[in-house]
C-alpha atoms as a PDB file:
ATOM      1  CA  UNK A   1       0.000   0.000   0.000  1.00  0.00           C
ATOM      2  CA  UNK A   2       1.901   3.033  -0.892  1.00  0.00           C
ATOM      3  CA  UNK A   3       1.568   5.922   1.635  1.00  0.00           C
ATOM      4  CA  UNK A   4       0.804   9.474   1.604  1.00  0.00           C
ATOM      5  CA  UNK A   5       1.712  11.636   4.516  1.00  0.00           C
ATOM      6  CA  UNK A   6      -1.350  13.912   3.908  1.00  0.00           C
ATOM      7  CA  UNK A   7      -3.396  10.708   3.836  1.00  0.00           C
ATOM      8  CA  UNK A   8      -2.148   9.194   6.869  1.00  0.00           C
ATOM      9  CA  UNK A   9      -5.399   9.646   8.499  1.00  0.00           C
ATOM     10  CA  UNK A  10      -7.535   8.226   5.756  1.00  0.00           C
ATOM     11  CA  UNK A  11      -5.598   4.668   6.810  1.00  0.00           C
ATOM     12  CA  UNK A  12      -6.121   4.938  10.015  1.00  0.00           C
ATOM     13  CA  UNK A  13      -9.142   6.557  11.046  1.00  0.00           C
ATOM     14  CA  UNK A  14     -10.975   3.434  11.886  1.00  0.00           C
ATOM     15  CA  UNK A  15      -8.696   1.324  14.046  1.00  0.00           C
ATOM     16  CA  UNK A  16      -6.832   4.857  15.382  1.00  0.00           C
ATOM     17  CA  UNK A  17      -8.824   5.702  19.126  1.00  0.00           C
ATOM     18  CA  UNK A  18      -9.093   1.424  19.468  1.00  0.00           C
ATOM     19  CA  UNK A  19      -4.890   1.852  18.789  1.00  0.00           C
ATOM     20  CA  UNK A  20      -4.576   4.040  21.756  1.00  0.00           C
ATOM     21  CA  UNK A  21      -7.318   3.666  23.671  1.00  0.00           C
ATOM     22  CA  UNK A  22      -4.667   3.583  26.971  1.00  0.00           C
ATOM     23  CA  UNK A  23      -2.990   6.782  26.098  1.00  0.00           C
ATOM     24  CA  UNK A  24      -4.823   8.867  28.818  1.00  0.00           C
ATOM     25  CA  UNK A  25      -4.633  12.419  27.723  1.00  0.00           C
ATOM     26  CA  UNK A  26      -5.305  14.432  31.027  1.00  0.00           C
ATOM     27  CA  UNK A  27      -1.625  15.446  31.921  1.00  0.00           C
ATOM     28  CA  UNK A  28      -1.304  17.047  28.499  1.00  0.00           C
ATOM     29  CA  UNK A  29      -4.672  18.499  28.884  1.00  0.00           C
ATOM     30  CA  UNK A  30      -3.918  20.200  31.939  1.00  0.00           C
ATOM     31  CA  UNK A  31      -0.312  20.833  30.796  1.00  0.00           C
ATOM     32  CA  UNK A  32      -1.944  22.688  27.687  1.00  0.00           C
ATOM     33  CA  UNK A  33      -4.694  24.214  29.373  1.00  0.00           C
ATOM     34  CA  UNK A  34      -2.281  26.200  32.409  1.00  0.00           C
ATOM     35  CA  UNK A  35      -0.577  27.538  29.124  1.00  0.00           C
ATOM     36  CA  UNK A  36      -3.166  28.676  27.527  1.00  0.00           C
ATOM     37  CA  UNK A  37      -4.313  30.656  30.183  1.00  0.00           C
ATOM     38  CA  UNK A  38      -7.248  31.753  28.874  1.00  0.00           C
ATOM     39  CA  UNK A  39      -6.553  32.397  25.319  1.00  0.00           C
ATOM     40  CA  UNK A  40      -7.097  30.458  21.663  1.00  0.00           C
ATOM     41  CA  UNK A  41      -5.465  27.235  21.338  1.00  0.00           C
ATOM     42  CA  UNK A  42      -4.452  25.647  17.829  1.00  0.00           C
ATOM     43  CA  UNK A  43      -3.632  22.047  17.142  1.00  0.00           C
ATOM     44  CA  UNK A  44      -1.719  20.857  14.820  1.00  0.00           C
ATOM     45  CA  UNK A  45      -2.960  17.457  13.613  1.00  0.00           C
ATOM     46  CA  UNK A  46      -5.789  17.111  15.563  1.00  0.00           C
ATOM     47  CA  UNK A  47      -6.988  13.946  14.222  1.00  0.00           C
ATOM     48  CA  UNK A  48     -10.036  11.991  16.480  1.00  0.00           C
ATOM     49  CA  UNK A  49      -9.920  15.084  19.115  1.00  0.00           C
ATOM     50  CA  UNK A  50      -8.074  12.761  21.425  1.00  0.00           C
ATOM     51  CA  UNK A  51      -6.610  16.045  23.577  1.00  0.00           C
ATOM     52  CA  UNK A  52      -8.886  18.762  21.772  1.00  0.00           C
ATOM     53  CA  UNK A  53     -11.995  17.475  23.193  1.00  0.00           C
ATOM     54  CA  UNK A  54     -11.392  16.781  26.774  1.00  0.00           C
ATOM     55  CA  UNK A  55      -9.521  20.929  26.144  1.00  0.00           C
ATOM     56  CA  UNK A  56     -12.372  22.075  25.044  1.00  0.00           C
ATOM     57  CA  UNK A  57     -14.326  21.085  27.711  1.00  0.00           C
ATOM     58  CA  UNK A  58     -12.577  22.492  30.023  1.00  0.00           C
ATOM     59  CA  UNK A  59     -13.860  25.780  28.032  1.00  0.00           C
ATOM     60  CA  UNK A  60     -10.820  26.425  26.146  1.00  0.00           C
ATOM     61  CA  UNK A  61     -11.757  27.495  22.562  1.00  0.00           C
ATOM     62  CA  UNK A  62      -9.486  25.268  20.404  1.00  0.00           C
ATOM     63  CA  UNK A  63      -9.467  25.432  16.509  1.00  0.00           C
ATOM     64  CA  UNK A  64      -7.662  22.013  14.593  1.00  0.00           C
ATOM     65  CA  UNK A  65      -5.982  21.348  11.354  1.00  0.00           C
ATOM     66  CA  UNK A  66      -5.645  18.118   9.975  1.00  0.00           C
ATOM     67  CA  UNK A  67      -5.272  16.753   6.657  1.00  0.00           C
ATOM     68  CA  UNK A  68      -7.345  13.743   6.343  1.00  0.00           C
ATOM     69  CA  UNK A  69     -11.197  14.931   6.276  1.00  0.00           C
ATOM     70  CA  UNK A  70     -11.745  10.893   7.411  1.00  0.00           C
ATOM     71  CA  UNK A  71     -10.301  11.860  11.250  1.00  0.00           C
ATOM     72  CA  UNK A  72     -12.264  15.202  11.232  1.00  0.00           C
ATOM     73  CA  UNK A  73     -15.496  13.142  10.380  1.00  0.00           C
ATOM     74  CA  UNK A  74     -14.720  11.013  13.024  1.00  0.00           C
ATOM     75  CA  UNK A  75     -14.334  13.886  15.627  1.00  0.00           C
ATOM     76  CA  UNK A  76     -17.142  15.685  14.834  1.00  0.00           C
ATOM     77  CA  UNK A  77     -19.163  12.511  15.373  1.00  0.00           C
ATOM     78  CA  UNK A  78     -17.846  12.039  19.168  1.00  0.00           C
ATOM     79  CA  UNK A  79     -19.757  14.508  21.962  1.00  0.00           C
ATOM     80  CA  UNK A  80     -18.600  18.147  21.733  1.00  0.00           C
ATOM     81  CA  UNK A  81     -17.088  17.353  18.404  1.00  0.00           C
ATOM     82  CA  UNK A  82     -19.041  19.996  16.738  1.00  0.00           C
ATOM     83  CA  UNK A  83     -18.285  22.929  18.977  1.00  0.00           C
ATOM     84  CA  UNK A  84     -14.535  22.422  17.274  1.00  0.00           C
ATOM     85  CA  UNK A  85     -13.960  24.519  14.419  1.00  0.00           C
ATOM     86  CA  UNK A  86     -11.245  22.369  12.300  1.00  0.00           C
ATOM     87  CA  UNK A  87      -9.488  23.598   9.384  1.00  0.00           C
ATOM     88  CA  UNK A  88      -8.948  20.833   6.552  1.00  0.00           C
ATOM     89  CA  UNK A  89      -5.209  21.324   4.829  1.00  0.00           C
ATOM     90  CA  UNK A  90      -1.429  20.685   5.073  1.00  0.00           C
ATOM     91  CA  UNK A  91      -0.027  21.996   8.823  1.00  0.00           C
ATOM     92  CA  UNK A  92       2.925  23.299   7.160  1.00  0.00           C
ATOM     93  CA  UNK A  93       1.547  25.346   4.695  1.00  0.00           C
ATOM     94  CA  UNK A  94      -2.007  25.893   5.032  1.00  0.00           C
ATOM     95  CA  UNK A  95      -3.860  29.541   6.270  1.00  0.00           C
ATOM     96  CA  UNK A  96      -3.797  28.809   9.994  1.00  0.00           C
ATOM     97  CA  UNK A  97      -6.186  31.439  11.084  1.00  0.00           C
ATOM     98  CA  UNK A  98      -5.257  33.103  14.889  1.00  0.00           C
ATOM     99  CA  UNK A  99      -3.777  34.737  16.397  1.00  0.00           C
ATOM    100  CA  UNK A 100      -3.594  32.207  19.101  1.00  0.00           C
ATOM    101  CA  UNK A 101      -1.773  32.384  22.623  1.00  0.00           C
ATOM    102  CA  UNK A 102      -0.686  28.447  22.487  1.00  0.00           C
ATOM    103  CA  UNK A 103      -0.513  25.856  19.237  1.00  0.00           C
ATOM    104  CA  UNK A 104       1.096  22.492  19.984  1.00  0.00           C
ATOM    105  CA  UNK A 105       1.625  19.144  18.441  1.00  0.00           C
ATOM    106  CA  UNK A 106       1.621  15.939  20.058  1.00  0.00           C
ATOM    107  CA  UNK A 107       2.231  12.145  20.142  1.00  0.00           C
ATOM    108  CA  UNK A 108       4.697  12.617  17.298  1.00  0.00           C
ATOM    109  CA  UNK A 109       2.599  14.062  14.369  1.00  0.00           C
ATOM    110  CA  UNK A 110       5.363  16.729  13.433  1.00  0.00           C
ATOM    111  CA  UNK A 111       7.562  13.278  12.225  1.00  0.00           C
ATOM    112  CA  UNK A 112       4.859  12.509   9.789  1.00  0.00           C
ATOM    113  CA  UNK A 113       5.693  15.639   7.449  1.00  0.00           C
ATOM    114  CA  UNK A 114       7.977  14.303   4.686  1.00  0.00           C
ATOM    115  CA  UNK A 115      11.354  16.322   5.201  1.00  0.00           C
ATOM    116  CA  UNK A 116      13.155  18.696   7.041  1.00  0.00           C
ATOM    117  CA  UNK A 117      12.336  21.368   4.574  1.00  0.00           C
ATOM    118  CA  UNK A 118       8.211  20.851   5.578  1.00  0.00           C
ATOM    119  CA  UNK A 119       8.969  20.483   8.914  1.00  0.00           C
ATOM    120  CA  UNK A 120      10.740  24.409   9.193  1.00  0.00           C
ATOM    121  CA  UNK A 121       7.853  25.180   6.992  1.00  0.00           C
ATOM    122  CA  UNK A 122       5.463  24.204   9.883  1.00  0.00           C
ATOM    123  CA  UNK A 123       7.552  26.439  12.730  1.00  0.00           C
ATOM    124  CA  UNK A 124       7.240  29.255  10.402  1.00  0.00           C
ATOM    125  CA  UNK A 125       3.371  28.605   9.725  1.00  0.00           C
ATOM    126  CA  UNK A 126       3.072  28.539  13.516  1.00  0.00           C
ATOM    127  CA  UNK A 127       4.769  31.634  14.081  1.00  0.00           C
ATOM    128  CA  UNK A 128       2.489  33.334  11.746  1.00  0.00           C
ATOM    129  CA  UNK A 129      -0.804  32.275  13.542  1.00  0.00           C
ATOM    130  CA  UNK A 130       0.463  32.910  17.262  1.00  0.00           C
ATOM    131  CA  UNK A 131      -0.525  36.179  19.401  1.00  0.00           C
ATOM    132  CA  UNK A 132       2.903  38.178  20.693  1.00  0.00           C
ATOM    133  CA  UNK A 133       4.695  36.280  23.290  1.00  0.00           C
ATOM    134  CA  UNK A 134       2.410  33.158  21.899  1.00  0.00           C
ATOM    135  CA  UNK A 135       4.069  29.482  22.510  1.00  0.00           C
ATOM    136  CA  UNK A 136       4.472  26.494  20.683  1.00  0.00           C
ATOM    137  CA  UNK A 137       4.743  23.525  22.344  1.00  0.00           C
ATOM    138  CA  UNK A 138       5.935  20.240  20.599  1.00  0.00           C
ATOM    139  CA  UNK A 139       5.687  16.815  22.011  1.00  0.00           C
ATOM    140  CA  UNK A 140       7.464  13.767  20.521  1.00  0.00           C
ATOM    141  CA  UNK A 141      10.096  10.562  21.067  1.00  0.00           C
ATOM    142  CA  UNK A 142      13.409  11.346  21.138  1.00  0.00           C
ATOM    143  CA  UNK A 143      15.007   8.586  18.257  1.00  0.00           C
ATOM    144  CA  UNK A 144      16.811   5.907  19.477  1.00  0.00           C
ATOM    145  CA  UNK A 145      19.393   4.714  16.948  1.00  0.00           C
ATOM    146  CA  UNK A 146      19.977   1.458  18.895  1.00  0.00           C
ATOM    147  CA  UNK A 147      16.565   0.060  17.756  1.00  0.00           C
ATOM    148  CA  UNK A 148      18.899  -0.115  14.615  1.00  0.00           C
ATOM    149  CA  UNK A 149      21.662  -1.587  16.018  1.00  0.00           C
ATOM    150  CA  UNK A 150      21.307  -4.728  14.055  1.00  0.00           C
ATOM    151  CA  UNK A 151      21.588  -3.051  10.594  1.00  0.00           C
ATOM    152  CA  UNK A 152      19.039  -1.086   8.418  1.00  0.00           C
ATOM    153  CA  UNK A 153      15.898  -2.846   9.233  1.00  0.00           C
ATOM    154  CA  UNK A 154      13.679  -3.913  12.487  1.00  0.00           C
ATOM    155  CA  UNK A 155      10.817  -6.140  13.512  1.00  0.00           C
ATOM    156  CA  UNK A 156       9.082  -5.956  16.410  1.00  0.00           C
ATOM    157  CA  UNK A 157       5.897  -7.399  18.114  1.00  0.00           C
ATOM    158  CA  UNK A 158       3.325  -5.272  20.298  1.00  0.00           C
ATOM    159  CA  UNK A 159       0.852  -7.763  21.637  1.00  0.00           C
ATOM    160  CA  UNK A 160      -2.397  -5.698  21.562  1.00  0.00           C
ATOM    161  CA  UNK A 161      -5.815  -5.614  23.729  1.00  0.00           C
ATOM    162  CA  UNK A 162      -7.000  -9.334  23.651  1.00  0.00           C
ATOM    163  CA  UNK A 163      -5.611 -12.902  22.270  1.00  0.00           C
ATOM    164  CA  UNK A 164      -7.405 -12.090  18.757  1.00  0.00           C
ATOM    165  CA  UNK A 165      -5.192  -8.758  18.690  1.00  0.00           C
ATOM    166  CA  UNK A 166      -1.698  -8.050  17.935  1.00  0.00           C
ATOM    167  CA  UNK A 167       0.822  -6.189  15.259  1.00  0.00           C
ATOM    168  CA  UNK A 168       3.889  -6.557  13.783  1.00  0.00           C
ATOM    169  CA  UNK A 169       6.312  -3.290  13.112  1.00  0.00           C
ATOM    170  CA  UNK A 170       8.416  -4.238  10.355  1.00  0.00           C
ATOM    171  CA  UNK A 171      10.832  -0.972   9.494  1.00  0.00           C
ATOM    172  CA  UNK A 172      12.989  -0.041   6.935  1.00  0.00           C
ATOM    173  CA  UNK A 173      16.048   3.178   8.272  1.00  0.00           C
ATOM    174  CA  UNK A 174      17.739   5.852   6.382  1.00  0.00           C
ATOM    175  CA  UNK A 175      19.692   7.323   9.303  1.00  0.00           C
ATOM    176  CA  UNK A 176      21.053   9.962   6.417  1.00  0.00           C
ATOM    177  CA  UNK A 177      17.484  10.630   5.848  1.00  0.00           C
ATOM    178  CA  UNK A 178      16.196  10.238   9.538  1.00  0.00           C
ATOM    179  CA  UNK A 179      13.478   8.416   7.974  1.00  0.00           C
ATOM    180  CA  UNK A 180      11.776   5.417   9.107  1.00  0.00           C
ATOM    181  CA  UNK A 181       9.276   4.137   6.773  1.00  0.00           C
ATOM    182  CA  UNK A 182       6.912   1.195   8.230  1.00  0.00           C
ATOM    183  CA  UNK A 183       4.794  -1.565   7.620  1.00  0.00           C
ATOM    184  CA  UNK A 184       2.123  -2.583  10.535  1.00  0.00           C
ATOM    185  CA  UNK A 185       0.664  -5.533   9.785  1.00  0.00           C
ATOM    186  CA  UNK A 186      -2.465  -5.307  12.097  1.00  0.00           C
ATOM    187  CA  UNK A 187      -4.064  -9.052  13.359  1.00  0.00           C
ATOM    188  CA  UNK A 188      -7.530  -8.036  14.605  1.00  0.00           C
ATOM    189  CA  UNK A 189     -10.415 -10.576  15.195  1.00  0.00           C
ATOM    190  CA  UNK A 190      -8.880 -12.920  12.328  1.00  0.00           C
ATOM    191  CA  UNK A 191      -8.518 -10.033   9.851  1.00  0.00           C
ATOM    192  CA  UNK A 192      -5.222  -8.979   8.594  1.00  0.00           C
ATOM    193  CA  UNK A 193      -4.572  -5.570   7.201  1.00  0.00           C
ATOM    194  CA  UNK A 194      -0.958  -3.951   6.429  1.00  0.00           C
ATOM    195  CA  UNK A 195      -0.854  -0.120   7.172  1.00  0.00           C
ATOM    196  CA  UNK A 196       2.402   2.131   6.267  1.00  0.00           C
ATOM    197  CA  UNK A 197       4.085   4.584   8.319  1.00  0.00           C
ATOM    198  CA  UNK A 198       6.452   6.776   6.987  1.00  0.00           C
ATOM    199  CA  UNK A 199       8.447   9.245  10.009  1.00  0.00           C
ATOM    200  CA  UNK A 200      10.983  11.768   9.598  1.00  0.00           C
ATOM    201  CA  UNK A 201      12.639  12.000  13.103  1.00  0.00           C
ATOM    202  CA  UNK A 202      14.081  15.313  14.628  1.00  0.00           C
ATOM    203  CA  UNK A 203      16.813  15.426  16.784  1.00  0.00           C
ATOM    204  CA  UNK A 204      16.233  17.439  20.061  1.00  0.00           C
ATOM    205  CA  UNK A 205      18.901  19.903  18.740  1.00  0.00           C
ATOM    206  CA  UNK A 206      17.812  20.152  15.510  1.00  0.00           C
ATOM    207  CA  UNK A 207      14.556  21.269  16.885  1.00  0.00           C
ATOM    208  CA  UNK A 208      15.640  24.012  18.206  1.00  0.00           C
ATOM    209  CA  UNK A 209      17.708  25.246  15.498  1.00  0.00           C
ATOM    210  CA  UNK A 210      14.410  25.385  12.913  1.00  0.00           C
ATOM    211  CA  UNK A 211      12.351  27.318  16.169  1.00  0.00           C
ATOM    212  CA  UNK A 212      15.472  29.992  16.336  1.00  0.00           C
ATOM    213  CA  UNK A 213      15.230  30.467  12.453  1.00  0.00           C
ATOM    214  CA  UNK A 214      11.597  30.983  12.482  1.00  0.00           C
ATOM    215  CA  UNK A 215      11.420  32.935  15.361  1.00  0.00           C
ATOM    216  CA  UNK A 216      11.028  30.546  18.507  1.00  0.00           C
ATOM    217  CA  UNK A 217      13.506  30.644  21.441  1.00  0.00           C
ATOM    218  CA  UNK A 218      13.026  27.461  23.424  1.00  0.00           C
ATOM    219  CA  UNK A 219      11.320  28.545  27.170  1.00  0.00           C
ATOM    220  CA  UNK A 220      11.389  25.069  28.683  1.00  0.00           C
ATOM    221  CA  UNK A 221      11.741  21.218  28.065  1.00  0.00           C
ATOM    222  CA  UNK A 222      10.195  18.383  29.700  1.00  0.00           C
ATOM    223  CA  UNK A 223      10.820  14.457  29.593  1.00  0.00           C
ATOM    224  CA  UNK A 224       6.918  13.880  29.787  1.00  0.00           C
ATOM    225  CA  UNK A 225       3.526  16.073  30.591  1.00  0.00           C
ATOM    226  CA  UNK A 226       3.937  15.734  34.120  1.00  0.00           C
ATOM    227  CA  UNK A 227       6.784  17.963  33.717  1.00  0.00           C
ATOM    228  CA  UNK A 228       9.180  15.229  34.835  1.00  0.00           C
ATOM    229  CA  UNK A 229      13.390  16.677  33.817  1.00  0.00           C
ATOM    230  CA  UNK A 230      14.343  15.686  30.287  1.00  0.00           C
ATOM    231  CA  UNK A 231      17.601  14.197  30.337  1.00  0.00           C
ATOM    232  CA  UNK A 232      20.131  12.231  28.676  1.00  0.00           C
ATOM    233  CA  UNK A 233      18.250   8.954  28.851  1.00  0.00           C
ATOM    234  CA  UNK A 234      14.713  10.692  28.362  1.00  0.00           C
ATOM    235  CA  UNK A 235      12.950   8.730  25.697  1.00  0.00           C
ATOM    236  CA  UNK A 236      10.691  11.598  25.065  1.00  0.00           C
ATOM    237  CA  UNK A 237      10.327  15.413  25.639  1.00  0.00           C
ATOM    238  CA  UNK A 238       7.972  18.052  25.878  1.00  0.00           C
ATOM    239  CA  UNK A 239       9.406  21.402  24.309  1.00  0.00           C
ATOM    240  CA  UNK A 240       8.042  24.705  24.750  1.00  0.00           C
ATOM    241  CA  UNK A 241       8.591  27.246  22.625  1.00  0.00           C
ATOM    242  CA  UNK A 242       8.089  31.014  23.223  1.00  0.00           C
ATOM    243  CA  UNK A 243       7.544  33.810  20.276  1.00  0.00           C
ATOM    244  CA  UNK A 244      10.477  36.144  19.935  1.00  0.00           C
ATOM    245  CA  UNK A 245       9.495  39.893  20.617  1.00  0.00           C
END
């Protein structure tokens, strides 16, 4: 199946909330929310609503962009979905709309533009849409080039939710590149279906290189939404980036 960053959702829109289903959201919630303060909030791949909804109730007025109309759908369907105004188009180019006070993007979703050039191109988009003194806050894995260790390629087994469910991760990496492309072959209830996933990693440092040239100095960086340090063995950080006067 080949795959198509802007179509990512369109893959996985019907197996994605049953996928993670245990992520609990609250700590970024609140996390986002104390930020906020108040004022707009944009998301940046906002997918089923999986943080914007429980954010929104909370009465923070959030506005979403998201490329695959199949995830918005399924938003809008869930309680309170309606009451979020979601922009269809490309993160890292489309008319983002604002000014807000806070955008952010979680669980990864900056990884799934194609290179580093769309990935500045998204910092830069943000920095248009955000209020003076407005944040960004990014939230992603920090790579791990021993998953590698064994050469190019990797297989790994997640069991999933019951007997009848598991997958299989079976990755192909260009560490020139920073690109992982993926194949999850998915075993639900007897049915097999093979989904791609194609990531373009960011190093920490790197991160904070494309913020400076668009206009972001970094204000703080976590290893988690609880606000826990971020260190050398963090396997994930929480970045927070401030608008340059």
């Amino acid at each position: 199946m080949e795959y198509n960053p802007a179509g990512y959702g369109d893959l996985w829109d019907e197996i994605y909330d049953d996928e993670h289903a245990a992520n609990d959201p609250s700590a970024a919630v609140a996390f986002l929310a104390d930020l906020a303060d108040g004022g707009r909030v944009l998301e940046l791949g906002i997918g089923t609503g999986r943080i914007a909804l429980p954010l929104s109730e909370l009465g923070v007025t959030v506005t979403g962009v998201d490329s695959s109309s199949a995830m918005v759908q399924r938003l809008q369907r869930k309680a309170g979905g309606r009451q979020v105004e979601v922009l269809i188009g490309d993160m890292a180019s489309c008319e983002l709309g604002g000014p807000y006070r806070l955008a952010f993007v979680a669980f990864n979703t900056i990884f799934t533009l194609a290179d580093q050039e769309s990935q500045f191109s998204c910092f830069r988009n943000v920095v248009r849409a955000l209020e003076p003194d407005g944040r960004f806050v990014v939230e992603c894995f920090v790579p791990d080039p021993e998953r590698f260790r064994d050469g190019d390629q990797a297989v790994r087994a997640i069991p999933g939710s019951s007997s009848q469910r598991f997958r299989l991760n079976v990755s192909l990496h260009s560490p020139i590149e920073q690109r992982v492309e993926s194949d999850v072959w998915m075993v639900r209830d007897g049915r097999i279906e093979v989904l791609p996933i194609t990531l373009r990693y960011i190093w920490p440092s790197e991160m904070d290189l494309m913020a400076q040239l668009a206009g972001l100095d970094l204000d703080a960086r976590f290893g988690n939404w609880e606000r826990g340090p971020f260190g050398a063995f963090s396997t994930s950080h929480v970045s927070v980036y401030r608008l340059r006067p």
